[in-house]
PDB file of N, CA and C in Angstrom:
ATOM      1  N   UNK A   1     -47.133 163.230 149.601  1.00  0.00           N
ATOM      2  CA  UNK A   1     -46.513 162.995 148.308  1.00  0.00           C
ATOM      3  C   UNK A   1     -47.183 163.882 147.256  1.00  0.00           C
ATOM      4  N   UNK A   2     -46.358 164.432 146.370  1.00  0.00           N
ATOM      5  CA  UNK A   2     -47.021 165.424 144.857  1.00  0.00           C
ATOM      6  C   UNK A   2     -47.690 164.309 144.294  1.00  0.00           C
ATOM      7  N   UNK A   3     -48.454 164.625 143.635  1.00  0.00           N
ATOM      8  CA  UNK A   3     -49.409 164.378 142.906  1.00  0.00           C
ATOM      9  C   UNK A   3     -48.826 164.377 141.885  1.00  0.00           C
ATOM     10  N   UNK A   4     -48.294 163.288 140.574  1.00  0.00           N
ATOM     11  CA  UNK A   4     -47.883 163.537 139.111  1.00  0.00           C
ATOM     12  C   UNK A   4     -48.696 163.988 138.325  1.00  0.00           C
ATOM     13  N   UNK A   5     -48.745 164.849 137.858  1.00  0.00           N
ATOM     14  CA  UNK A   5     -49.580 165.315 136.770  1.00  0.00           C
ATOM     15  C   UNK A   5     -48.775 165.782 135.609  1.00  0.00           C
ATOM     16  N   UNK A   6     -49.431 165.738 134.558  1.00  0.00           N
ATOM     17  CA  UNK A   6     -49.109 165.441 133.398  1.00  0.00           C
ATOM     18  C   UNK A   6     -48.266 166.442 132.908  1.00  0.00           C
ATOM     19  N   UNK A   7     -48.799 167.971 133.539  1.00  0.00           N
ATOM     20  CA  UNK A   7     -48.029 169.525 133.829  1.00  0.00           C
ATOM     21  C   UNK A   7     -46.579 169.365 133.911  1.00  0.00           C
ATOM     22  N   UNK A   8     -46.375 168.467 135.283  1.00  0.00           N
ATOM     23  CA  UNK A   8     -45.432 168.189 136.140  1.00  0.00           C
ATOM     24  C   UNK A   8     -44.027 167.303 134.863  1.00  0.00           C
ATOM     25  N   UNK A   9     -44.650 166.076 133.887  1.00  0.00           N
ATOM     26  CA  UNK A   9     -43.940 165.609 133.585  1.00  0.00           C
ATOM     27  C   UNK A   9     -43.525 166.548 131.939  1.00  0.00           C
ATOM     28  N   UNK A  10     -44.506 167.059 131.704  1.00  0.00           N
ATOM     29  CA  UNK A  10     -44.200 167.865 130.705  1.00  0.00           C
ATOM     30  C   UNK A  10     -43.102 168.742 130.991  1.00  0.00           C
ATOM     31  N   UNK A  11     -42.783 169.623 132.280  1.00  0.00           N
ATOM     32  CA  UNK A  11     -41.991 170.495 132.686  1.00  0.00           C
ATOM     33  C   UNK A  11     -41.020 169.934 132.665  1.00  0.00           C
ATOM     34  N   UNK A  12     -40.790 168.853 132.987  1.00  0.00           N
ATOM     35  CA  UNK A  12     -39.467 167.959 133.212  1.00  0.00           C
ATOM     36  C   UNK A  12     -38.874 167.934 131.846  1.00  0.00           C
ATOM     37  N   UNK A  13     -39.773 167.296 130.712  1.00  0.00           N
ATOM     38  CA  UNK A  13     -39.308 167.017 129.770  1.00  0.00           C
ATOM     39  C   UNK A  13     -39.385 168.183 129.055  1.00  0.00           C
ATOM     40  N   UNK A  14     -39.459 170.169 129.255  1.00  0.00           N
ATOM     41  CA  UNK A  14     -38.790 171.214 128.713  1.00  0.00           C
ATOM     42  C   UNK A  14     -37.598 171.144 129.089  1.00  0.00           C
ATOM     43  N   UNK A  15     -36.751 170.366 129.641  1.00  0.00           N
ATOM     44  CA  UNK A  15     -35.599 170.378 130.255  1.00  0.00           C
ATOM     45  C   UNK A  15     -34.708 169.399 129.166  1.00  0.00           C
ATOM     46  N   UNK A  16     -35.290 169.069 128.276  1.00  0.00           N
ATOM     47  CA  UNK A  16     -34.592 167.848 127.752  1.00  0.00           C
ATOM     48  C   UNK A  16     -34.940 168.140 125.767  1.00  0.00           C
ATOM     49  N   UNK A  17     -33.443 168.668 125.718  1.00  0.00           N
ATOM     50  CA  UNK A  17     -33.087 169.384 124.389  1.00  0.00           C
ATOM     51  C   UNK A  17     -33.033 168.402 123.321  1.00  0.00           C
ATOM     52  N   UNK A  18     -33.666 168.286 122.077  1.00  0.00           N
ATOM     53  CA  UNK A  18     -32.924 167.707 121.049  1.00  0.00           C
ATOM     54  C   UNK A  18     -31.681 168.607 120.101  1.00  0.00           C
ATOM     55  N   UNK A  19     -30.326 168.161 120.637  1.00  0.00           N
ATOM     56  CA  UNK A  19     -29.399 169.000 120.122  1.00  0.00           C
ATOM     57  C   UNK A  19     -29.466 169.298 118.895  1.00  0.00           C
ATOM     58  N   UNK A  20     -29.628 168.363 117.833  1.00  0.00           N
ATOM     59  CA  UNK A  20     -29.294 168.876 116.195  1.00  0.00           C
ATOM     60  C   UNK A  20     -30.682 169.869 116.221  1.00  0.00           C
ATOM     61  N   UNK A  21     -31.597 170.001 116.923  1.00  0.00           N
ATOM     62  CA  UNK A  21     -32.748 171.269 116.314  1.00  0.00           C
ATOM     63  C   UNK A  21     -32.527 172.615 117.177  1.00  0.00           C
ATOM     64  N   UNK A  22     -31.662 172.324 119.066  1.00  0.00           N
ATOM     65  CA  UNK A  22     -31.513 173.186 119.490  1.00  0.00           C
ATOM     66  C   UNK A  22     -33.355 173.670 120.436  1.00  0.00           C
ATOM     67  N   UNK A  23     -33.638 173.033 120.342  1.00  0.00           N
ATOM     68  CA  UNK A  23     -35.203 172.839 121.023  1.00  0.00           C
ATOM     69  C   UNK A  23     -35.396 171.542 122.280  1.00  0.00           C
ATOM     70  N   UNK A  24     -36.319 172.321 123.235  1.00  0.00           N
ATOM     71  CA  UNK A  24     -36.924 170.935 123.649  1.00  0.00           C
ATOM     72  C   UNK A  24     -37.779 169.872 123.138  1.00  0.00           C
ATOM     73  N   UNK A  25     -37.936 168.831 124.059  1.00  0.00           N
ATOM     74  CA  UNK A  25     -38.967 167.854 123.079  1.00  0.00           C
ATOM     75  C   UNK A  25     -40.095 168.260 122.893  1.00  0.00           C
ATOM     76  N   UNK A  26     -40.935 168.770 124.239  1.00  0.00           N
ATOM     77  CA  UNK A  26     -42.211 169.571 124.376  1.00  0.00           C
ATOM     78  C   UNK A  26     -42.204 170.201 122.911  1.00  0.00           C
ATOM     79  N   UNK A  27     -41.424 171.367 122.716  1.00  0.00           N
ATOM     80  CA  UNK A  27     -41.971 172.408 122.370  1.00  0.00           C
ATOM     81  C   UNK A  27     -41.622 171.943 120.508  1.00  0.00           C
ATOM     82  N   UNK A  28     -40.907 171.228 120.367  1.00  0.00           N
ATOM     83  CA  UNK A  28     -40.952 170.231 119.295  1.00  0.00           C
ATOM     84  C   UNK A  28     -42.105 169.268 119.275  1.00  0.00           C
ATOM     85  N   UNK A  29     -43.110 169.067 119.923  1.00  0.00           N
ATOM     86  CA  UNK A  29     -43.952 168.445 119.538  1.00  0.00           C
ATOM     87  C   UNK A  29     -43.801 166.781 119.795  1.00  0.00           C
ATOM     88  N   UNK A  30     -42.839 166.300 119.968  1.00  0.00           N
ATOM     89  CA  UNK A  30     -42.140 164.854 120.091  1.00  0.00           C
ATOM     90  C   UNK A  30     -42.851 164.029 120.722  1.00  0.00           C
ATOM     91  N   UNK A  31     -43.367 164.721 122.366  1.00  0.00           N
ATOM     92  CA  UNK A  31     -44.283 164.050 123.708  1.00  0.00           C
ATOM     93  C   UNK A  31     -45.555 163.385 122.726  1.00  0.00           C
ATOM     94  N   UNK A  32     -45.574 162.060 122.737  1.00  0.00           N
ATOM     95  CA  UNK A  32     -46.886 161.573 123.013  1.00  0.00           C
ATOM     96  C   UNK A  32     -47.004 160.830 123.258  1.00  0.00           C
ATOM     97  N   UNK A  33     -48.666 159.469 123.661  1.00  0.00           N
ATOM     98  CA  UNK A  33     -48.820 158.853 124.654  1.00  0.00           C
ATOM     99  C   UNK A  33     -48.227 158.775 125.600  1.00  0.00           C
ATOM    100  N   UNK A  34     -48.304 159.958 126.468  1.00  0.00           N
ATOM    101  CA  UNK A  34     -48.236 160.733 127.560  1.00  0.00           C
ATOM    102  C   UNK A  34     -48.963 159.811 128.174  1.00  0.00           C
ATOM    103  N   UNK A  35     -48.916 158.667 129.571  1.00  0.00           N
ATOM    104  CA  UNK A  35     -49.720 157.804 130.436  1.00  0.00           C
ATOM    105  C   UNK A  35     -49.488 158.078 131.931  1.00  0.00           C
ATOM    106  N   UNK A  36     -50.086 158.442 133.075  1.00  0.00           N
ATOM    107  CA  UNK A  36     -49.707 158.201 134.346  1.00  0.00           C
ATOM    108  C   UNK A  36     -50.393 157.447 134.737  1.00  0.00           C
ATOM    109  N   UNK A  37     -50.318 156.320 135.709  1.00  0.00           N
ATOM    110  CA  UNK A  37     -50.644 155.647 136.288  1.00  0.00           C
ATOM    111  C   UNK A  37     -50.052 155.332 137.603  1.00  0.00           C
ATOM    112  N   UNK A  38     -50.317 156.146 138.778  1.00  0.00           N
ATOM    113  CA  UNK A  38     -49.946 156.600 139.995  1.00  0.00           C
ATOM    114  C   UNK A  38     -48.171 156.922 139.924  1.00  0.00           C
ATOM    115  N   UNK A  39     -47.566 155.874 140.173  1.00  0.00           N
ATOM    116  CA  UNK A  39     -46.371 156.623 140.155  1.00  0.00           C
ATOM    117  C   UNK A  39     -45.255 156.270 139.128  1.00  0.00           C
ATOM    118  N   UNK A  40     -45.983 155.574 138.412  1.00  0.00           N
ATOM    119  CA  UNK A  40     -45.442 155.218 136.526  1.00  0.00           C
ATOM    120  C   UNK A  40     -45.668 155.978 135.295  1.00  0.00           C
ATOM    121  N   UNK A  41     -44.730 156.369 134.857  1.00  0.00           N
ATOM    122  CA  UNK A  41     -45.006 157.488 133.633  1.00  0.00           C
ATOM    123  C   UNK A  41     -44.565 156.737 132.916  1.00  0.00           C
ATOM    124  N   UNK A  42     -45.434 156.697 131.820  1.00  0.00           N
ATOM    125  CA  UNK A  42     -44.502 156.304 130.120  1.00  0.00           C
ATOM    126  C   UNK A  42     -45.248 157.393 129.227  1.00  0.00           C
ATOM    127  N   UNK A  43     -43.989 157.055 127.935  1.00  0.00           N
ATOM    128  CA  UNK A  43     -44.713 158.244 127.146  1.00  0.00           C
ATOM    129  C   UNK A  43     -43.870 157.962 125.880  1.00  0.00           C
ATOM    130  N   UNK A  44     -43.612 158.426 124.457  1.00  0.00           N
ATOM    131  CA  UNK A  44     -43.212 157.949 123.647  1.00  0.00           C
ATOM    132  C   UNK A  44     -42.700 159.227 122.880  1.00  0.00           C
ATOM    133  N   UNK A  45     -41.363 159.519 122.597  1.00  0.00           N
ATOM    134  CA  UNK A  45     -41.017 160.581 121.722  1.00  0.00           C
ATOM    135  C   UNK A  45     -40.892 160.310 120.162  1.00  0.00           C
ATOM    136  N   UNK A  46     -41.921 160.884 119.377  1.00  0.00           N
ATOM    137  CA  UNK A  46     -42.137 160.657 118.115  1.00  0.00           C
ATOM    138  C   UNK A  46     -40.875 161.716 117.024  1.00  0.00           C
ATOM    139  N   UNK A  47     -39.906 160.226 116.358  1.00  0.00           N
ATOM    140  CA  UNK A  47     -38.977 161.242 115.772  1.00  0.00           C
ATOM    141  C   UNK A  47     -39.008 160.227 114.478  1.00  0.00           C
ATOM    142  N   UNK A  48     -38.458 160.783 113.589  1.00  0.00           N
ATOM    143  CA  UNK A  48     -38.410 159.955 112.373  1.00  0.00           C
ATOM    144  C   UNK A  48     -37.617 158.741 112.344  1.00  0.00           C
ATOM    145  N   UNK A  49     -37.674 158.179 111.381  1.00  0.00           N
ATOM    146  CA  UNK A  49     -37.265 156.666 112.059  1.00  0.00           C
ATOM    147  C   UNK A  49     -35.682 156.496 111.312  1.00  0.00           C
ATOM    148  N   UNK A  50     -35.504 157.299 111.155  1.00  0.00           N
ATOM    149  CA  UNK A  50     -33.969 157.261 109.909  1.00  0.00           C
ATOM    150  C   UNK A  50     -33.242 158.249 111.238  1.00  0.00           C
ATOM    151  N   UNK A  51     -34.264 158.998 112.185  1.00  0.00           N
ATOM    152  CA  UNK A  51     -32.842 160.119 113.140  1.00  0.00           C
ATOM    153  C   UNK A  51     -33.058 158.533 114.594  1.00  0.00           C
ATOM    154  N   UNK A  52     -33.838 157.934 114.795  1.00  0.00           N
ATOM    155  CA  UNK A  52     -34.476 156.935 115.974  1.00  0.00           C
ATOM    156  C   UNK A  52     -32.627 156.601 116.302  1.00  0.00           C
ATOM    157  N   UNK A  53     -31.925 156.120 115.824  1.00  0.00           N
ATOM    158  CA  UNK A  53     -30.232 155.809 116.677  1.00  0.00           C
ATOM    159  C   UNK A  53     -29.421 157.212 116.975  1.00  0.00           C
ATOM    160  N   UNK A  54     -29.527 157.882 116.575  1.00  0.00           N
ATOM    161  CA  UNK A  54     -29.218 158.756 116.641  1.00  0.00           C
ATOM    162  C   UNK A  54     -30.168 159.663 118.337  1.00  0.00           C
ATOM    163  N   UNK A  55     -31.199 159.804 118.184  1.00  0.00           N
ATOM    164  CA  UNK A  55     -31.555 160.000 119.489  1.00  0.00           C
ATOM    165  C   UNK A  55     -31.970 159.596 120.311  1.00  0.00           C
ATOM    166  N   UNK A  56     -31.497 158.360 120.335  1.00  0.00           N
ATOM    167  CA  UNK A  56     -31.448 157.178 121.826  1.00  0.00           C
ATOM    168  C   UNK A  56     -30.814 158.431 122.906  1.00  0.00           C
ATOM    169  N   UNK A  57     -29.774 159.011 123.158  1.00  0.00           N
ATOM    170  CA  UNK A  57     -29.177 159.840 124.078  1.00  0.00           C
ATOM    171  C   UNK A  57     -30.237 160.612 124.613  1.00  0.00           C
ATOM    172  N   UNK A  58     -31.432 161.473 123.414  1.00  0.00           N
ATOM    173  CA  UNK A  58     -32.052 162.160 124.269  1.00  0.00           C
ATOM    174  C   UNK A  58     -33.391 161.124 124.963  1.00  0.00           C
ATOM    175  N   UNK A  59     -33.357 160.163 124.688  1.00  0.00           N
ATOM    176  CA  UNK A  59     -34.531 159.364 124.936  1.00  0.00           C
ATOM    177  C   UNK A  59     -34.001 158.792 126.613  1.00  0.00           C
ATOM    178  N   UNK A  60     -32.831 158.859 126.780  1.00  0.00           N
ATOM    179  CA  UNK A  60     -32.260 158.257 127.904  1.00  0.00           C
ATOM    180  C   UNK A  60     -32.002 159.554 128.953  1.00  0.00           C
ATOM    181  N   UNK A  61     -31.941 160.500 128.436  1.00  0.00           N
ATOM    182  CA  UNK A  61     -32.322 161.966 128.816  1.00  0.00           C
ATOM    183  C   UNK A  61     -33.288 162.009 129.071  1.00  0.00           C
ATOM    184  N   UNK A  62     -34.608 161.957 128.522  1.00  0.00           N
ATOM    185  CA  UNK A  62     -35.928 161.980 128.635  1.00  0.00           C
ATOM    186  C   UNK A  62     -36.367 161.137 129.967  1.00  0.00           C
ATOM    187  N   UNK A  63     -36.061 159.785 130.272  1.00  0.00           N
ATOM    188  CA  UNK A  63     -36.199 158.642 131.160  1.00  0.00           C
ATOM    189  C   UNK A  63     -35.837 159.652 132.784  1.00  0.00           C
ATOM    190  N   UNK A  64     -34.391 160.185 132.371  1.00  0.00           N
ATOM    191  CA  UNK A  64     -34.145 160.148 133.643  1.00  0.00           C
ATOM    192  C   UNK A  64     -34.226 161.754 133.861  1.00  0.00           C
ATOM    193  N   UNK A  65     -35.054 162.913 133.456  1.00  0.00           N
ATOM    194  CA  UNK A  65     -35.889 163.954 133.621  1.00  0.00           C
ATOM    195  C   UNK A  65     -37.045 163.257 134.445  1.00  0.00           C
ATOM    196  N   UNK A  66     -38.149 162.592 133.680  1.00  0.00           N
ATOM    197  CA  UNK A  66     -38.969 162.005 134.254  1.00  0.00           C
ATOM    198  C   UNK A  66     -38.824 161.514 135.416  1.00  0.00           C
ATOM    199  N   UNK A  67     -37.811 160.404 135.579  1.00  0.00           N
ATOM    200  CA  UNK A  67     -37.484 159.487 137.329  1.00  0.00           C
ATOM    201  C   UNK A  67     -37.140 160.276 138.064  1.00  0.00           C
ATOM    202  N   UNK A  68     -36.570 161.784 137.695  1.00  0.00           N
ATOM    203  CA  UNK A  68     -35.878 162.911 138.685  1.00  0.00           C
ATOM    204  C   UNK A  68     -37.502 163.377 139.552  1.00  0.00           C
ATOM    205  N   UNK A  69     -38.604 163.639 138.687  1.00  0.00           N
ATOM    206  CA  UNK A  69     -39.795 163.997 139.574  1.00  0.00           C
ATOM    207  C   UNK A  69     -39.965 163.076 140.665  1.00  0.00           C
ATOM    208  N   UNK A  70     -39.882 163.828 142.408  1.00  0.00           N
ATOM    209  CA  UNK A  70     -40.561 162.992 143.229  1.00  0.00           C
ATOM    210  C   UNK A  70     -41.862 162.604 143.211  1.00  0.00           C
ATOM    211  N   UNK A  71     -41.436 161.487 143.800  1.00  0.00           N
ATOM    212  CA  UNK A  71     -42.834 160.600 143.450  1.00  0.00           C
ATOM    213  C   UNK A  71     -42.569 159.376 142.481  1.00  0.00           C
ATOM    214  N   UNK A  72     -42.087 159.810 141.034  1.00  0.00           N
ATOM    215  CA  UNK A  72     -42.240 158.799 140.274  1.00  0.00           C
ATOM    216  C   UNK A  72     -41.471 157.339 140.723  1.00  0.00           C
ATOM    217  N   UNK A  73     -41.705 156.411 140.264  1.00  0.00           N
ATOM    218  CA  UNK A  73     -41.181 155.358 140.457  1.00  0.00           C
ATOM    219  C   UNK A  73     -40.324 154.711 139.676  1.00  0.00           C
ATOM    220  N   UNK A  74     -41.364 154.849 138.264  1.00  0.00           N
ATOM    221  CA  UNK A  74     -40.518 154.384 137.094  1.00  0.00           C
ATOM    222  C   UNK A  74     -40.903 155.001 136.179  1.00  0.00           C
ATOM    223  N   UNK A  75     -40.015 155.413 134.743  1.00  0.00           N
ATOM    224  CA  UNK A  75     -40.594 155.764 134.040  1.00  0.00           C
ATOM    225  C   UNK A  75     -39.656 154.910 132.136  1.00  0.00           C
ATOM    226  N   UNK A  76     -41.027 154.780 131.638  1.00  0.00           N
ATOM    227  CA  UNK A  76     -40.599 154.395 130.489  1.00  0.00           C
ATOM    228  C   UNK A  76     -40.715 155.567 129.230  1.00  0.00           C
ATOM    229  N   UNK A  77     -39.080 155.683 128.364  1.00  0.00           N
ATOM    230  CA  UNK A  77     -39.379 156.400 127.011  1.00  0.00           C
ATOM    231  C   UNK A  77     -39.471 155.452 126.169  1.00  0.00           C
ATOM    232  N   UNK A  78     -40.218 155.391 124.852  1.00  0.00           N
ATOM    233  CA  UNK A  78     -39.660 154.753 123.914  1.00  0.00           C
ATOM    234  C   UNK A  78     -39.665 156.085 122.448  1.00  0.00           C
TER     235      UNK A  78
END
């Protein structure tokens, strides 16, 4: 089995655009409390709290980037 590392879930989540900026989350800065714990990832995308309904879609995007890595089991966005 891969090994999750933090590399691994970051890469996943360059895959996962916030449309109105046209960027990923990574490279927007968004990723934090970034946690692995064998085959559970959580992690929390930091957006302002007036866009927060508005990007539930990429947050559900985000979830299932993450669960796509083998290995993982589960993964939580908030």
């Amino acid at each position: 089995m891969t090994e999750i590392t933090e590399e691994l879930v970051l890469d996943a989540l360059r895959r996962v655009e916030d449309p109105s900026q046209g960027k990923d989350v990574v490279e927007l800065g968004m990723v934090t409390g970034l946690h692995i714990k064998q085959t559970n990832v959580s992690l929390a995308l930091e957006v302002p709290a007036h866009r927060g309904p508005a990007m539930e879609p990429v947050r559900r995007s985000a979830e299932a980037a993450v669960r796509a890595i083998p290995g993982v089991t589960s993964a939580t966005v908030m």
